[in-house]
N, C-alpha and C. Protein backbone atom coordinates (compact mmCIF):
# COMPACT_ATOMS: atom_id res chain seq x y z
N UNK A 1 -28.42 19.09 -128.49
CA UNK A 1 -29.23 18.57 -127.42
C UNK A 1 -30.41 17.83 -128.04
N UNK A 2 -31.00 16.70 -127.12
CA UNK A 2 -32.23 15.67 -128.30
C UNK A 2 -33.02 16.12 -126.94
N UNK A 3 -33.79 16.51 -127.76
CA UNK A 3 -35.05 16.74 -127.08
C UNK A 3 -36.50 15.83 -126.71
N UNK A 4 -36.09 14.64 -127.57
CA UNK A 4 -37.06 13.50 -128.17
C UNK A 4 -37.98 13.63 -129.08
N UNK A 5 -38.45 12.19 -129.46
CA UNK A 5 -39.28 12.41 -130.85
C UNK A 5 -40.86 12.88 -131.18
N UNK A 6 -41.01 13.10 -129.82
CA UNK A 6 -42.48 13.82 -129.90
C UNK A 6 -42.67 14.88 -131.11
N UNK A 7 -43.81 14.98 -131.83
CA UNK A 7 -44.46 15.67 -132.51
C UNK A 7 -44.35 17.24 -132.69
N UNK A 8 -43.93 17.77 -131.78
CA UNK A 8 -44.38 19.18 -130.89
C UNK A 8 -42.49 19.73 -130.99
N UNK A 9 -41.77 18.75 -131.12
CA UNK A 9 -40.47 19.04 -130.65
C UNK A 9 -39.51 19.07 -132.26
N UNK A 10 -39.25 20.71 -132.26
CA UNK A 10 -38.51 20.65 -133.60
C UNK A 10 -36.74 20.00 -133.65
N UNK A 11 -36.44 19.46 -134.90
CA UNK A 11 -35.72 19.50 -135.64
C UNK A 11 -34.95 19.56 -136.59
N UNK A 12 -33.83 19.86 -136.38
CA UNK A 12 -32.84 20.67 -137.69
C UNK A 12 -33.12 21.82 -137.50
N UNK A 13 -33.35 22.46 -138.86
CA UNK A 13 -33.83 24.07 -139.32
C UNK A 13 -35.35 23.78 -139.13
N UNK A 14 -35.65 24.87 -138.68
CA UNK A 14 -37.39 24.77 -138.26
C UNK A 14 -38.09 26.32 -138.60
N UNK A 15 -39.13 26.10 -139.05
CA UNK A 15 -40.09 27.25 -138.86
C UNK A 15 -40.50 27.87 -137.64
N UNK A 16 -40.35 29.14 -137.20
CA UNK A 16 -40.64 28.59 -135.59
C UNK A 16 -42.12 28.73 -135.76
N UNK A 17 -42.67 29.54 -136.49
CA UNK A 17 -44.38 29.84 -136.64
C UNK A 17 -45.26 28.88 -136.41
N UNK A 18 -44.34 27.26 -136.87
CA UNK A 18 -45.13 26.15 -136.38
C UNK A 18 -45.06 25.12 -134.80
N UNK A 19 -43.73 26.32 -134.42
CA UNK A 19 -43.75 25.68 -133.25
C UNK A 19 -43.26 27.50 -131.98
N UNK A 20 -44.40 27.27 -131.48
CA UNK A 20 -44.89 28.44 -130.56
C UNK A 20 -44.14 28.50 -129.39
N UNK A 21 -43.92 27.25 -128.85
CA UNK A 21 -43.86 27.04 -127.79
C UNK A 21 -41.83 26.86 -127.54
N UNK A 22 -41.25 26.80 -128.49
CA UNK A 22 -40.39 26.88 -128.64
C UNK A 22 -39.58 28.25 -128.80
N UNK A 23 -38.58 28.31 -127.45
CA UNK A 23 -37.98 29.74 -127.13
C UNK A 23 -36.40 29.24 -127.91
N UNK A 24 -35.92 30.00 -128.46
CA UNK A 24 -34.75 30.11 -128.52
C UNK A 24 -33.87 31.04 -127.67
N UNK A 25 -33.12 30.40 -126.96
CA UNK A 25 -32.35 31.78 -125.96
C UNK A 25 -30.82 31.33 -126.28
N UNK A 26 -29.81 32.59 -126.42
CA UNK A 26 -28.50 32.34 -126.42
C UNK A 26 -27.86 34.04 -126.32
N UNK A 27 -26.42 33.21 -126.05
CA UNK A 27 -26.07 34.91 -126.73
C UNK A 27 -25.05 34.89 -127.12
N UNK A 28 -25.30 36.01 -128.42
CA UNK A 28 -23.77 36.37 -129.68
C UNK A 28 -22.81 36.42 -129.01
N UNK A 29 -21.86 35.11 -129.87
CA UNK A 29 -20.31 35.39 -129.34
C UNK A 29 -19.55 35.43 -130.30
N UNK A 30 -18.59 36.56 -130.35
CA UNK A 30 -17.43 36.44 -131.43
C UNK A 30 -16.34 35.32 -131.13
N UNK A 31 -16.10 35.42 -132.48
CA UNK A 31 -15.02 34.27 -132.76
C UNK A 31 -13.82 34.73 -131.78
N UNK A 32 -12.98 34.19 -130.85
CA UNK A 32 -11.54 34.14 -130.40
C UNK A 32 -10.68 33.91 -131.71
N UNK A 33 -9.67 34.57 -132.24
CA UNK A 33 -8.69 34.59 -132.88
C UNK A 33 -8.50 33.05 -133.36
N UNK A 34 -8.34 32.18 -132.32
CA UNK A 34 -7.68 30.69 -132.93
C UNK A 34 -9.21 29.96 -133.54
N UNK A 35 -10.32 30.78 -133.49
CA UNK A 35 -11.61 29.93 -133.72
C UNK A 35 -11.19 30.54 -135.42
N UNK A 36 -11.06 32.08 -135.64
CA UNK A 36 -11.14 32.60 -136.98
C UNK A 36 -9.90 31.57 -137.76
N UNK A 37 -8.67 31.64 -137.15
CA UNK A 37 -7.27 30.83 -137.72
C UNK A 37 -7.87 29.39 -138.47
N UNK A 38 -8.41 29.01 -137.21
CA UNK A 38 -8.57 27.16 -137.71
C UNK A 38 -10.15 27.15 -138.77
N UNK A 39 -11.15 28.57 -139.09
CA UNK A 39 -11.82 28.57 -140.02
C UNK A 39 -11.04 29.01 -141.64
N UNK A 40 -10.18 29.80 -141.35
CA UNK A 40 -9.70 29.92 -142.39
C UNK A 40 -8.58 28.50 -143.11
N UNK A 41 -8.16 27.94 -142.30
CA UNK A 41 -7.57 26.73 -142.48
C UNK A 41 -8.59 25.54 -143.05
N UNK A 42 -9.59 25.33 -142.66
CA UNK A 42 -10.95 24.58 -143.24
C UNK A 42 -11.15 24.87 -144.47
N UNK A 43 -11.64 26.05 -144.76
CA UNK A 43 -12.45 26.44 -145.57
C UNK A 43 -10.94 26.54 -147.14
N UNK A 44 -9.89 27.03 -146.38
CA UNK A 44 -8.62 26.59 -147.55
C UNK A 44 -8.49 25.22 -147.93
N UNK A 45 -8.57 24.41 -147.16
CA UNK A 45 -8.92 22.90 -147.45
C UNK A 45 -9.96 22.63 -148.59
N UNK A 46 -10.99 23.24 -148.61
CA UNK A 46 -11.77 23.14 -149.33
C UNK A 46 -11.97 23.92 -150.52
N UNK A 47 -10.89 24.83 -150.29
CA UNK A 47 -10.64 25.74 -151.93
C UNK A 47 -11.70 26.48 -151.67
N UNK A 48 -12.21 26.81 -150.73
CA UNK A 48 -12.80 28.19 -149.99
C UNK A 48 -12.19 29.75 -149.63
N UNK A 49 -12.28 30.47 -150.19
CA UNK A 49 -11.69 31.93 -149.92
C UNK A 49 -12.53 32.42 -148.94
N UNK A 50 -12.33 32.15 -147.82
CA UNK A 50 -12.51 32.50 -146.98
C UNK A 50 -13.24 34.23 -146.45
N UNK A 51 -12.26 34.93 -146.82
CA UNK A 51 -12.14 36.48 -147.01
C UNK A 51 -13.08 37.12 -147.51
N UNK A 52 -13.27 36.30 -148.87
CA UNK A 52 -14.33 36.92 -150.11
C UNK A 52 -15.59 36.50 -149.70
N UNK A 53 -15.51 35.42 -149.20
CA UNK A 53 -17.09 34.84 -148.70
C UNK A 53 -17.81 36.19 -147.48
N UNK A 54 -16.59 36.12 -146.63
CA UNK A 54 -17.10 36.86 -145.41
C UNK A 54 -17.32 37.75 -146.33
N UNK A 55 -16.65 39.05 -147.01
CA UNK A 55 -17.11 40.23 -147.51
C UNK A 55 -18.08 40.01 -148.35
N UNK A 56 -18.56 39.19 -149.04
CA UNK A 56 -19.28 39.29 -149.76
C UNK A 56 -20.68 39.29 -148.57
N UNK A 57 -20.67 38.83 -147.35
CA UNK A 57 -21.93 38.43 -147.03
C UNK A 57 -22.29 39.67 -146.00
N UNK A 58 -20.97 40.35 -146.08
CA UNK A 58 -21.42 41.82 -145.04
C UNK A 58 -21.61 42.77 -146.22
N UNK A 59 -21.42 42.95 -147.27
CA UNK A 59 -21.53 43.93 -148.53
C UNK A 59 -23.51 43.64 -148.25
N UNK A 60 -23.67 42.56 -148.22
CA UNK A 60 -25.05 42.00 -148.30
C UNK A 60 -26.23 43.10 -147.58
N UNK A 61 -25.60 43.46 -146.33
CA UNK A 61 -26.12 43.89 -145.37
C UNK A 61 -26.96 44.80 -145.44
């Protein structure tokens, strides 16, 4: 979503500390089966192990 180029209005990755006024609202959704299928298909494309990445980043936890 563009929010426009005003000053006040973040983009990309943002700090939010510099912007106050900015709510983030959503909510966690897991992957559906064909979302996980067609990531593991990507990320094999790219000589990505898929598997090891995920475990490695929940070992993290």
């Amino acid at each position: 979503m563009w929010l426009g180029h005003e000053d006040n209005v973040p983009h990309g990755v943002f700090d939010p500390t510099h912007y106050l006024e900015a709510i983030y609202e959503g909510t966690h959704r897991y992957p559906e089966s064909k979302d996980v299928v067609m990531a593991e298909i990507l990320a094999s494309l790219d000589g990505v192990k898929l598997n090891e990445y995920v475990e490695a980043l929940i070992a993290t936890r």
